[in-house]
PDB file of N, CA and C in Angstrom:
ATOM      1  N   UNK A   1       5.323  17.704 -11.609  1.00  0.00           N
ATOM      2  CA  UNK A   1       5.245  16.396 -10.984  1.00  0.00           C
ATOM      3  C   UNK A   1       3.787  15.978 -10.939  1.00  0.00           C
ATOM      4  N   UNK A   2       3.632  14.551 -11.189  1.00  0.00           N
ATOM      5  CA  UNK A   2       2.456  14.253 -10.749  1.00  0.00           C
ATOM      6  C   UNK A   2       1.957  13.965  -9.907  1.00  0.00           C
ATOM      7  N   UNK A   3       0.316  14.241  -9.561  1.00  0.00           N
ATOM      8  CA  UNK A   3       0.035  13.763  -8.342  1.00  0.00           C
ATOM      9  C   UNK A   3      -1.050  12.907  -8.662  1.00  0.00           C
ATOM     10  N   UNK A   4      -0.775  11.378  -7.345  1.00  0.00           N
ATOM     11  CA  UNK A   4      -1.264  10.621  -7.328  1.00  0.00           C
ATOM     12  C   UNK A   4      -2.019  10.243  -6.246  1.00  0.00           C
ATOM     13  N   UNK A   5      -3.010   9.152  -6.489  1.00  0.00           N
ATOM     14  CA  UNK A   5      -4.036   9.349  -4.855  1.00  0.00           C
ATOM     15  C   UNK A   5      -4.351   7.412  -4.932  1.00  0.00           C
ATOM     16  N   UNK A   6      -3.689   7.020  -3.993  1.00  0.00           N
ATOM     17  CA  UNK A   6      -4.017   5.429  -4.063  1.00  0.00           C
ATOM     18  C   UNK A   6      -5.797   5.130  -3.662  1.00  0.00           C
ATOM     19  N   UNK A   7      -6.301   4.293  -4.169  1.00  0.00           N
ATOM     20  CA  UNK A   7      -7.643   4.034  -4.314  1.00  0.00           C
ATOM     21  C   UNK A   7      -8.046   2.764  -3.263  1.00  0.00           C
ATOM     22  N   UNK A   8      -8.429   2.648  -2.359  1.00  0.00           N
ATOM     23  CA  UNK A   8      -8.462   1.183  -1.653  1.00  0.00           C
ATOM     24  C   UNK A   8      -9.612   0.522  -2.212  1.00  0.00           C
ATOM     25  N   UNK A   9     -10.057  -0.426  -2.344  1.00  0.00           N
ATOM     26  CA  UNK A   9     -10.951  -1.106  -2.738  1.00  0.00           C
ATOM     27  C   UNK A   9     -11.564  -2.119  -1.531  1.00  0.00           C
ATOM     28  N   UNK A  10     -12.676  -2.612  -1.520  1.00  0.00           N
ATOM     29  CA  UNK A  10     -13.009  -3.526  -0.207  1.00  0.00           C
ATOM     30  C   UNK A  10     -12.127  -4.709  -0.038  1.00  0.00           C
ATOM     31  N   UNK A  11     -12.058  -5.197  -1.659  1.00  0.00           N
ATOM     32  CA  UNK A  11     -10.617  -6.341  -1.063  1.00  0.00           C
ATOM     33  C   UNK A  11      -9.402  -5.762  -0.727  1.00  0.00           C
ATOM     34  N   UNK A  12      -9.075  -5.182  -1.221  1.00  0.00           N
ATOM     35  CA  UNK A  12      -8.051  -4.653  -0.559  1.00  0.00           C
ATOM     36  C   UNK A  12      -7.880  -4.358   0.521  1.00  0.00           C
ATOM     37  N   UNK A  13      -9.057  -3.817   1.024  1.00  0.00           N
ATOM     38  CA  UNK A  13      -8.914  -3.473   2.988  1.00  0.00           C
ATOM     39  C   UNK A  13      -8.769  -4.824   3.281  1.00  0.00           C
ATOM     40  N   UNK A  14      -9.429  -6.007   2.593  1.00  0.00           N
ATOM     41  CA  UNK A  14      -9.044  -7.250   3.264  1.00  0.00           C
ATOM     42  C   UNK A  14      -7.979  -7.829   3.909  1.00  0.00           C
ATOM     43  N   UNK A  15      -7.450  -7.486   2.130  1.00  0.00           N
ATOM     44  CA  UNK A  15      -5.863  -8.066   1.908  1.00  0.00           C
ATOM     45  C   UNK A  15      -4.871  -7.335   3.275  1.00  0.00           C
ATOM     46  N   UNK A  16      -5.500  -5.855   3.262  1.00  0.00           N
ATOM     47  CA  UNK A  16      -4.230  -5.305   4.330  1.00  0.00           C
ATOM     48  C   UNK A  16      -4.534  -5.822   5.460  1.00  0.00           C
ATOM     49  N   UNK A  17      -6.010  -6.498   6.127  1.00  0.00           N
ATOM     50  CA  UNK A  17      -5.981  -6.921   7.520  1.00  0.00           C
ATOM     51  C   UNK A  17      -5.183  -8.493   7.326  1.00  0.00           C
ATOM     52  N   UNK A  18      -4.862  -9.408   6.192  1.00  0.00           N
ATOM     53  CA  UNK A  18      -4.481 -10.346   5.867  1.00  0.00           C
ATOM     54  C   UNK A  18      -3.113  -9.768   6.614  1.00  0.00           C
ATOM     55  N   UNK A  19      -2.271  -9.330   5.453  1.00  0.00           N
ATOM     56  CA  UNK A  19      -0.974  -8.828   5.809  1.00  0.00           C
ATOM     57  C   UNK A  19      -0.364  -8.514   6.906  1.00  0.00           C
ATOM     58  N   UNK A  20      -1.586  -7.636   7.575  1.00  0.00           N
ATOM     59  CA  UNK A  20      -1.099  -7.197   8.961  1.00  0.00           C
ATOM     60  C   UNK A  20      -0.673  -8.447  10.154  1.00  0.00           C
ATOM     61  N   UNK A  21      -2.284  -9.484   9.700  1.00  0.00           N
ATOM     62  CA  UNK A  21      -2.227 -10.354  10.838  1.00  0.00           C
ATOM     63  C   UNK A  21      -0.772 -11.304  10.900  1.00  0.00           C
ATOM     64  N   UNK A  22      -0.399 -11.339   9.586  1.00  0.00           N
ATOM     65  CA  UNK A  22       0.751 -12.047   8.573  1.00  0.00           C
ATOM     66  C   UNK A  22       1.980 -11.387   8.993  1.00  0.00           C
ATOM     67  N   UNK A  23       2.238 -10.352  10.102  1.00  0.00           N
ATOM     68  CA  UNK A  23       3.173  -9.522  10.268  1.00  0.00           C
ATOM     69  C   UNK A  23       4.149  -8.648   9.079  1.00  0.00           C
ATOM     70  N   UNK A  24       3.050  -8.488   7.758  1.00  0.00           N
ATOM     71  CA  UNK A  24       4.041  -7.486   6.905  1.00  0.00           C
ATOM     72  C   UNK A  24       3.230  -6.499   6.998  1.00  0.00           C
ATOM     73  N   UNK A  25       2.525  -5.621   7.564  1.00  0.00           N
ATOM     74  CA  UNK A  25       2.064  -4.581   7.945  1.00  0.00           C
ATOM     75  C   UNK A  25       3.025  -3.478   7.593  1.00  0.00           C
ATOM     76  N   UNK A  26       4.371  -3.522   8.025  1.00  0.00           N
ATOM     77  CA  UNK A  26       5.442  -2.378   8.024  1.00  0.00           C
ATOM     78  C   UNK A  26       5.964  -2.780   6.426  1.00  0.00           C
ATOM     79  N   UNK A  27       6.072  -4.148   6.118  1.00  0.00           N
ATOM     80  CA  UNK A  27       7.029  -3.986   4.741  1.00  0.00           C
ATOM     81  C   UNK A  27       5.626  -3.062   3.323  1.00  0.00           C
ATOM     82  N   UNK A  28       4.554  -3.529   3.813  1.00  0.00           N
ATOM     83  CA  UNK A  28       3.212  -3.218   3.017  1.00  0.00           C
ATOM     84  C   UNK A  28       3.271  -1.884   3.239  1.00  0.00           C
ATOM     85  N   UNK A  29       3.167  -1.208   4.608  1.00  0.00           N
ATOM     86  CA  UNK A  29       3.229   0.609   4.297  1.00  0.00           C
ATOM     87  C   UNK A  29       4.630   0.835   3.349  1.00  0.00           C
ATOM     88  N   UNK A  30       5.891   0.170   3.812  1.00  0.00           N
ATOM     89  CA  UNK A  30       7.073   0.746   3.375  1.00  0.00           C
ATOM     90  C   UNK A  30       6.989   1.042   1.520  1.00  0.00           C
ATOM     91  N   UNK A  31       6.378  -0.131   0.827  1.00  0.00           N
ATOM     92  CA  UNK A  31       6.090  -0.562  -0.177  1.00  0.00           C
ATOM     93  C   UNK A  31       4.753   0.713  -0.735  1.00  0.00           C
ATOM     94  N   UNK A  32       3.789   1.310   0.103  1.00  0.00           N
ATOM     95  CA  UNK A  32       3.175   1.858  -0.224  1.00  0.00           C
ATOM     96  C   UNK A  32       3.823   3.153  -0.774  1.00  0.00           C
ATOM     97  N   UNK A  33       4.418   3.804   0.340  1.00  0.00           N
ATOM     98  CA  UNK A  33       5.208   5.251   0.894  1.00  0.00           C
ATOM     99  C   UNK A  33       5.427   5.106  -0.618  1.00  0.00           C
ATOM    100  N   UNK A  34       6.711   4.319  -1.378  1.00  0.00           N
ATOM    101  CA  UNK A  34       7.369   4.361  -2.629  1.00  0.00           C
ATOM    102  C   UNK A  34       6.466   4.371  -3.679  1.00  0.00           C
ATOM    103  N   UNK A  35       5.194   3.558  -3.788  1.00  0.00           N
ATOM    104  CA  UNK A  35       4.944   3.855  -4.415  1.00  0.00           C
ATOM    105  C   UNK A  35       3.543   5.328  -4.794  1.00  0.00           C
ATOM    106  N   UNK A  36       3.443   5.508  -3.895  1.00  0.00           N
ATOM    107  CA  UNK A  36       3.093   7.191  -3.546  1.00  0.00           C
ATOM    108  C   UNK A  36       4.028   8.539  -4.070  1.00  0.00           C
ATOM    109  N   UNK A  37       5.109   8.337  -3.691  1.00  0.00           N
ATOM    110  CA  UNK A  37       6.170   8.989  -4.029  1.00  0.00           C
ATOM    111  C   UNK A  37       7.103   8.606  -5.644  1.00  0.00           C
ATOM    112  N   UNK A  38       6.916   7.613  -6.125  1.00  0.00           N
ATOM    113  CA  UNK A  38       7.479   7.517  -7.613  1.00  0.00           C
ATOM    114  C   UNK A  38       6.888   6.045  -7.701  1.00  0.00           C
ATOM    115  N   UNK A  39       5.330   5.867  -8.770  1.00  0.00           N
ATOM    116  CA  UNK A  39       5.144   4.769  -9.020  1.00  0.00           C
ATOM    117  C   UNK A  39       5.664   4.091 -10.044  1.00  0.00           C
ATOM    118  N   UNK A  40       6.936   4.837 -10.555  1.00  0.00           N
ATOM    119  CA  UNK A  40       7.944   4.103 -11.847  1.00  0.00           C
ATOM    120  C   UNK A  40       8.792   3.678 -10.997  1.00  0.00           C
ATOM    121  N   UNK A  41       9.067   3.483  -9.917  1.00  0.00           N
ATOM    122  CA  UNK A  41      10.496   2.868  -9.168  1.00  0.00           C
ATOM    123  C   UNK A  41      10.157   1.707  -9.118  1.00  0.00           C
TER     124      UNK A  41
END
C-alpha cells in the first residue's frame, strides 16, 4: 500500500479558515480522511 502525506500550502491554510468560517469545516475534514485513505476514490 501506499503511503501518502497531504502537503498544506499557505493558501490553502487560507482556504481552510475560508471553509471553516463558511461552515464546511466537517464536510472538508470528511473529504480529507478519504482522500488520505484512497486518493483513487
Amino acid at each position: 500500500m501506499d503511503n501518502w502525506q497531504l502537503i498544506f500550502t499557505k493558501q490553502a491554510e487560507e482556504d481552510t479558515r475560508k471553509l471553516v468560517s463558511a461552515g464546511l469545516g466537517k464536510q472538508t475534514n470528511k473529504l480529507l480522511d478519504v482522500l488520505k485513505e484512497n486518493p483513487y476514490e
